[in-house]
Protein backbone atom coordinates (compact mmCIF):
# COMPACT_ATOMS: atom_id res chain seq x y z
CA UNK A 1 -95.51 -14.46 -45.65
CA UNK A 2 -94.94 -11.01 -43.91
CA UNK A 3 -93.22 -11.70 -41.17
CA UNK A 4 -95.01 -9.27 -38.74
CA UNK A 5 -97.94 -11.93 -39.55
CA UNK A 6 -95.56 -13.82 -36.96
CA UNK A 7 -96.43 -13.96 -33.21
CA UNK A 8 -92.77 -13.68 -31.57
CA UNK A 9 -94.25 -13.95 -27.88
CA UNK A 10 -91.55 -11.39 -26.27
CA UNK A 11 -92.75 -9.00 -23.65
CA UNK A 12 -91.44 -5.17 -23.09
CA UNK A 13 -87.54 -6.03 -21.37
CA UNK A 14 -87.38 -9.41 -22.67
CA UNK A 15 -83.98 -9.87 -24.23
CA UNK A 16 -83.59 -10.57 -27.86
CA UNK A 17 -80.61 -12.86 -29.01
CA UNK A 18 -80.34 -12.66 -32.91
CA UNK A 19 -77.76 -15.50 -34.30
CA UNK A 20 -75.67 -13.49 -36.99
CA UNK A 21 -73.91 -16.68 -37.82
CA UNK A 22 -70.48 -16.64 -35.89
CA UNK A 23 -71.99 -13.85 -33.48
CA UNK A 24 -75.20 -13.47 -31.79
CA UNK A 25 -76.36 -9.52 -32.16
CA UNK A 26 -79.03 -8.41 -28.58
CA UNK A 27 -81.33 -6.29 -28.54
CA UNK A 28 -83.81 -5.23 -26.20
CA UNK A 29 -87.92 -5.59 -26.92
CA UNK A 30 -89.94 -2.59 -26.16
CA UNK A 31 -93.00 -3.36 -26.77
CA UNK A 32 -95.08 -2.56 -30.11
CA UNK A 33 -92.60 -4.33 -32.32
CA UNK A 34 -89.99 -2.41 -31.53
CA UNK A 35 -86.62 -3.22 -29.52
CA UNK A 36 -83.78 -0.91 -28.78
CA UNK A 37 -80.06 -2.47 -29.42
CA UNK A 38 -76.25 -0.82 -29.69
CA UNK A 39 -75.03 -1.21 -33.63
CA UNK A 40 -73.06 0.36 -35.84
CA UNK A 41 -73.36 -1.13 -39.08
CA UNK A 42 -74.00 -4.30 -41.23
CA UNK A 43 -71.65 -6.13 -40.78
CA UNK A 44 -71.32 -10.21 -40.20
CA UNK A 45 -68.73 -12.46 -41.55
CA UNK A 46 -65.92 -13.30 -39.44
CA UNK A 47 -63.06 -11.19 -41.62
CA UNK A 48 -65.23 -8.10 -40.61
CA UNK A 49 -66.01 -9.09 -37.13
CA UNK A 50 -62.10 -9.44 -36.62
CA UNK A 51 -61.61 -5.86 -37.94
CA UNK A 52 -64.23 -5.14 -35.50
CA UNK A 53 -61.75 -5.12 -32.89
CA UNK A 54 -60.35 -1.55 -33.77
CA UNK A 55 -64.14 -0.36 -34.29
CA UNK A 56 -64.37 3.03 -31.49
CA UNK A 57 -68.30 4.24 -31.48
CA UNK A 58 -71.54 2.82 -32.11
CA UNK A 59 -75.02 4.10 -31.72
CA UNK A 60 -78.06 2.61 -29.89
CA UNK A 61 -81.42 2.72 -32.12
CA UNK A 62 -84.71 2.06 -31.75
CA UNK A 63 -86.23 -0.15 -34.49
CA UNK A 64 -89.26 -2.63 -35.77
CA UNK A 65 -88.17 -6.11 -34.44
CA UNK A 66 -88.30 -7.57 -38.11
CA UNK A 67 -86.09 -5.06 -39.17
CA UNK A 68 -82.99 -6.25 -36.75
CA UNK A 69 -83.77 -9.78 -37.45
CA UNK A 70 -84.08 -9.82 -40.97
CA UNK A 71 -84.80 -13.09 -41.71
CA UNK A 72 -82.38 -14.47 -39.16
CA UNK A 73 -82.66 -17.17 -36.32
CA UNK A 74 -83.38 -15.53 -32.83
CA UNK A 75 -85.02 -16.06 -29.70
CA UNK A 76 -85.87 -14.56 -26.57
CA UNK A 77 -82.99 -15.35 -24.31
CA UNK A 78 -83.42 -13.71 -20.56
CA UNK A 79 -79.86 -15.71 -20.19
CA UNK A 80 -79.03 -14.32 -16.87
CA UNK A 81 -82.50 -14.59 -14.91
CA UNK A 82 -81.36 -17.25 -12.80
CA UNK A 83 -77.86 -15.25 -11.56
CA UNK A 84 -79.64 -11.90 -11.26
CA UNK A 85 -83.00 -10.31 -10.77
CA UNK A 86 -84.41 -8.54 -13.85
CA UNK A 87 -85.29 -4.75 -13.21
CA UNK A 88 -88.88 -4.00 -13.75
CA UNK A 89 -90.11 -3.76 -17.43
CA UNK A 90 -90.99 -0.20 -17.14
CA UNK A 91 -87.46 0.62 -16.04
CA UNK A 92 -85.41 -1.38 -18.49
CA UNK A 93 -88.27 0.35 -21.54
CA UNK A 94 -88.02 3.53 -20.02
CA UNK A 95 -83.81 3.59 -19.81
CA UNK A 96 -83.62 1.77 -23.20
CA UNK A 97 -85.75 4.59 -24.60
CA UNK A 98 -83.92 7.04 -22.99
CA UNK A 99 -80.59 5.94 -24.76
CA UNK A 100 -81.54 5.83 -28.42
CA UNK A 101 -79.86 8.37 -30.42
CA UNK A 102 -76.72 7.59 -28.01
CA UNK A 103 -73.15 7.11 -30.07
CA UNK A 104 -71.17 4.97 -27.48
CA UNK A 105 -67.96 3.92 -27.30
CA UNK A 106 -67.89 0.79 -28.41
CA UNK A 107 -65.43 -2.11 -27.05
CA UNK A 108 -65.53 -5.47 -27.97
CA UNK A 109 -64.12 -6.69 -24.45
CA UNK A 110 -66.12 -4.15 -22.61
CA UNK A 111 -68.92 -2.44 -24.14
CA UNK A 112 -70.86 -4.35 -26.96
CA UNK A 113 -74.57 -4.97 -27.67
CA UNK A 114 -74.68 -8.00 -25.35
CA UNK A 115 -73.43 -5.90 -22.57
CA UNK A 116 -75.87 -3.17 -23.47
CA UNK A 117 -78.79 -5.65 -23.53
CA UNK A 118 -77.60 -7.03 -20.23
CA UNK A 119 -77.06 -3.66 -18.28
CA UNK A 120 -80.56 -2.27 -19.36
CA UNK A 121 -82.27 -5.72 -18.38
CA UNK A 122 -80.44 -6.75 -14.87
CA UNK A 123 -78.14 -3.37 -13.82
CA UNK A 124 -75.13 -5.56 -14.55
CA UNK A 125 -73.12 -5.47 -18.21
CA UNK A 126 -72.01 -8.94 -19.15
CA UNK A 127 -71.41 -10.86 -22.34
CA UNK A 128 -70.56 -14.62 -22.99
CA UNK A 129 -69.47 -13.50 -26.24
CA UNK A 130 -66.72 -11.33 -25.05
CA UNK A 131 -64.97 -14.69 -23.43
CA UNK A 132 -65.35 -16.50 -26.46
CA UNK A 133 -63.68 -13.52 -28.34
CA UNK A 134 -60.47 -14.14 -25.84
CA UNK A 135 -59.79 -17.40 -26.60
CA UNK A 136 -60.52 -16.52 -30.38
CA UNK A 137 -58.57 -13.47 -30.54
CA UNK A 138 -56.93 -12.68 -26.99
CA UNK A 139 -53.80 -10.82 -28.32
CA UNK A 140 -55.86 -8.60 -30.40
CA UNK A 141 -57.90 -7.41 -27.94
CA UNK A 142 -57.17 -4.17 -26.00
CA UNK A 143 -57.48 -5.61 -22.41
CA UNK A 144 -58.45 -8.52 -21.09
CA UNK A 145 -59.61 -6.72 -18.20
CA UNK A 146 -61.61 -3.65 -18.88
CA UNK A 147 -64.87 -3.06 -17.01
CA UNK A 148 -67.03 -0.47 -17.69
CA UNK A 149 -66.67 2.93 -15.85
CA UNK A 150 -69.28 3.10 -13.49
CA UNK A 151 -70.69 6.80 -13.64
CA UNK A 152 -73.55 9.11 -14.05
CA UNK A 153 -73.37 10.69 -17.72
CA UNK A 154 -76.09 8.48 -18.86
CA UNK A 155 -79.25 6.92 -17.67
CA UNK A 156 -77.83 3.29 -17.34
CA UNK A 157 -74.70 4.71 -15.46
CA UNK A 158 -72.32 4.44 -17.62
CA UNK A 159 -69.44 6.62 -18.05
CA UNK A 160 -69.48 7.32 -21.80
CA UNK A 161 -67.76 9.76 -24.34
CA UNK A 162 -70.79 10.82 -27.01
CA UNK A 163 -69.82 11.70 -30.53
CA UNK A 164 -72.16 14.47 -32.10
CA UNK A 165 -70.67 13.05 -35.86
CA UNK A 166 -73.11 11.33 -37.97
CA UNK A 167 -69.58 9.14 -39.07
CA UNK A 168 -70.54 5.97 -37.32
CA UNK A 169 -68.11 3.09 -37.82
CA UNK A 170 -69.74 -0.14 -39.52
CA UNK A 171 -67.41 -2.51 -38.44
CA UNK A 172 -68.42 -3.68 -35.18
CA UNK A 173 -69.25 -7.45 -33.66
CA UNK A 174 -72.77 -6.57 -33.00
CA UNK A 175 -74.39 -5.36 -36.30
CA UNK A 176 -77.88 -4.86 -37.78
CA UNK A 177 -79.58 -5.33 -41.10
């Protein structure tokens, strides 16, 4: 059956968790079967998610909600409703929207789709995943203690450097299909 035949019941801001097997990827629903979500690739085992930790850019697109998913387990997962007050829907659509085309730095400990998903829906960037990736890989990572730059070079505030090359690296934890 085509899955668009499918009623997913999210609503425009509702958070997207996608379970990539060892990784969850996030996106963020927009309405008309679309979400928005930071990726740079297709990419899932574990080997590849561990090389992910060198990975430098990724880009934030805008695409049909089957298309992310692909078949995989996900849910809607507003994880930190009860610790913060979502922004209104129009906002988080409207500054999701406003980012797609974006190549991002990317950082595993710092910047990665969970924290995208999570600034755009509450203001605040954080990701369970990135403590789990401590414990699993702690020396590997870059800092233990990086926090994104707050700043005004995009519309979610952060400070960002944006790559004009088409070169995206697909070796990243949060991937698409």
């Amino acid at each position: 059956m085509d899955p668009t035949q499918f009623e997913h019941g999210a609503k425009p801001g509702d958070l997207i968790e996608i379970f990539r097997g060892s990784f969850e990827h996030w996106a963020v629903y927009i309405g008309g079967n679309e979400v928005v979500h930071f990726t740079g690739g297709d990419s899932g085992s574990l080997g590849n998610t561990l090389l992910a930790l060198t990975a430098s850019v990724a880009q934030v697109m805008r695409d049909k909600i089957w298309e992310v998913i692909h078949g995989d387990r996900f849910q809607i997962n507003n994880l930190l409703d009860d610790k913060y007050e979502p922004r209104e829907r129009h906002v988080i659509v409207r500054e999701a929207c406003r980012m797609v085309g974006s190549v991002l730095k990317y950082s595993v400990v710092s910047l990665n789709c969970e924290h995208f998903a999570t600034k755009l829906r509450y203001g605040r960037p954080e990701s369970r995943q990135r403590r789990f990736l401590e414990v699993l890989a702690g020396p590997l990572l870059p800092s233990r203690h990086l926090h994104l730059a707050r700043g005004s070079s995009s519309p979610v505030g952060w400070r960002t450097t944006v790559y004009r090359s088409a070169a995206i690296c697909p070796l990243i934890l949060c991937t698409s299909r």
